[in-house]
Protein backbone atom coordinates (compact mmCIF):
# COMPACT_ATOMS: atom_id res chain seq x y z
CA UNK A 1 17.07 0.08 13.04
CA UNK A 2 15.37 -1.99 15.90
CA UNK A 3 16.09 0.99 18.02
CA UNK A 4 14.43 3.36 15.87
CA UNK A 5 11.45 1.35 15.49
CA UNK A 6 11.06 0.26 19.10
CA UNK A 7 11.46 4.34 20.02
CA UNK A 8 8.64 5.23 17.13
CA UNK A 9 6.00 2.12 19.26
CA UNK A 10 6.28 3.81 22.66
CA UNK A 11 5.90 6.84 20.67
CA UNK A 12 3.13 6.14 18.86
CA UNK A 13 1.72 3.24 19.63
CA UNK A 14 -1.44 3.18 17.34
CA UNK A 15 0.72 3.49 14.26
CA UNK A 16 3.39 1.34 14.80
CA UNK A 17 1.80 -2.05 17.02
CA UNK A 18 4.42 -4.19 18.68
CA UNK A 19 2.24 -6.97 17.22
CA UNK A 20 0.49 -5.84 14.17
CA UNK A 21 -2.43 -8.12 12.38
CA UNK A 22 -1.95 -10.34 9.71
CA UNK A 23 -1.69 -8.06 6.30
CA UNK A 24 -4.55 -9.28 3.77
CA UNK A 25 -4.93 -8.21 0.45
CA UNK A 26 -8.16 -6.23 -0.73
CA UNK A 27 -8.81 -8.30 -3.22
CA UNK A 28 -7.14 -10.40 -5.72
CA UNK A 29 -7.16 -8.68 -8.89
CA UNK A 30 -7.89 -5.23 -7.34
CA UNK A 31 -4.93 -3.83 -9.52
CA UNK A 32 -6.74 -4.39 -12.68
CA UNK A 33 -10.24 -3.50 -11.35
CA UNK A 34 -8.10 0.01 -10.36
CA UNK A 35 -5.88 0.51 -13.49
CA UNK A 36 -9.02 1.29 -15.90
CA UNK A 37 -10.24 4.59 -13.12
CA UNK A 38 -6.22 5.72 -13.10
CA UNK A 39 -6.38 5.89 -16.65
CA UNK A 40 -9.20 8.54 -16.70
CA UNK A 41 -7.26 10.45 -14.00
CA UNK A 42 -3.95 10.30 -15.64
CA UNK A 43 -5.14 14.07 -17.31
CA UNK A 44 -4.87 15.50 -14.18
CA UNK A 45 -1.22 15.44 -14.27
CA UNK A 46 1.71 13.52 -13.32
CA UNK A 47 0.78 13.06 -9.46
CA UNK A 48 -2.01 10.98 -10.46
CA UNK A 49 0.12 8.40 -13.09
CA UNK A 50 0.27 4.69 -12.36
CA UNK A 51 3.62 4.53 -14.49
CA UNK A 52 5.97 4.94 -11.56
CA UNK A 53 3.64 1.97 -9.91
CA UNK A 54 4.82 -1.92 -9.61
CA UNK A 55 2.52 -4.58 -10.56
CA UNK A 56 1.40 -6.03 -7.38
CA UNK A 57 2.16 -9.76 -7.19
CA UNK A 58 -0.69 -11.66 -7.00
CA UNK A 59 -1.54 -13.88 -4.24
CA UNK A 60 -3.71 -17.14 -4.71
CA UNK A 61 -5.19 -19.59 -2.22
């Protein structure tokens, strides 16, 4: 696996840093500002459904 990864940053380095930044979240609670607009969109058919989704977990300060 370390192979593989180290072969895909030489590769392309843009997409896969040796030293990537920190990972923040959006926002805290961005899940349930988002659920309410996949909800309307669920009619456009199953590509668009939140059911196959986890619930993020929730990070606090």
């Amino acid at each position: 696996m370390v192979h593989t990864v180290a072969r895909l940053q030489r590769r392309f380095p843009l997409a896969f840093p040796k030293n990537p930044a920190p990972k923040v979240p959006l926002k805290i609670g961005i899940f349930d500002d988002l659920l309410p607009h996949a909800q309307k969109t669920r009619s456009l058919g199953p590509a668009n459904s939140t059911a196959s989704l986890p619930r993020p977990i929730c990070v606090t300060s």
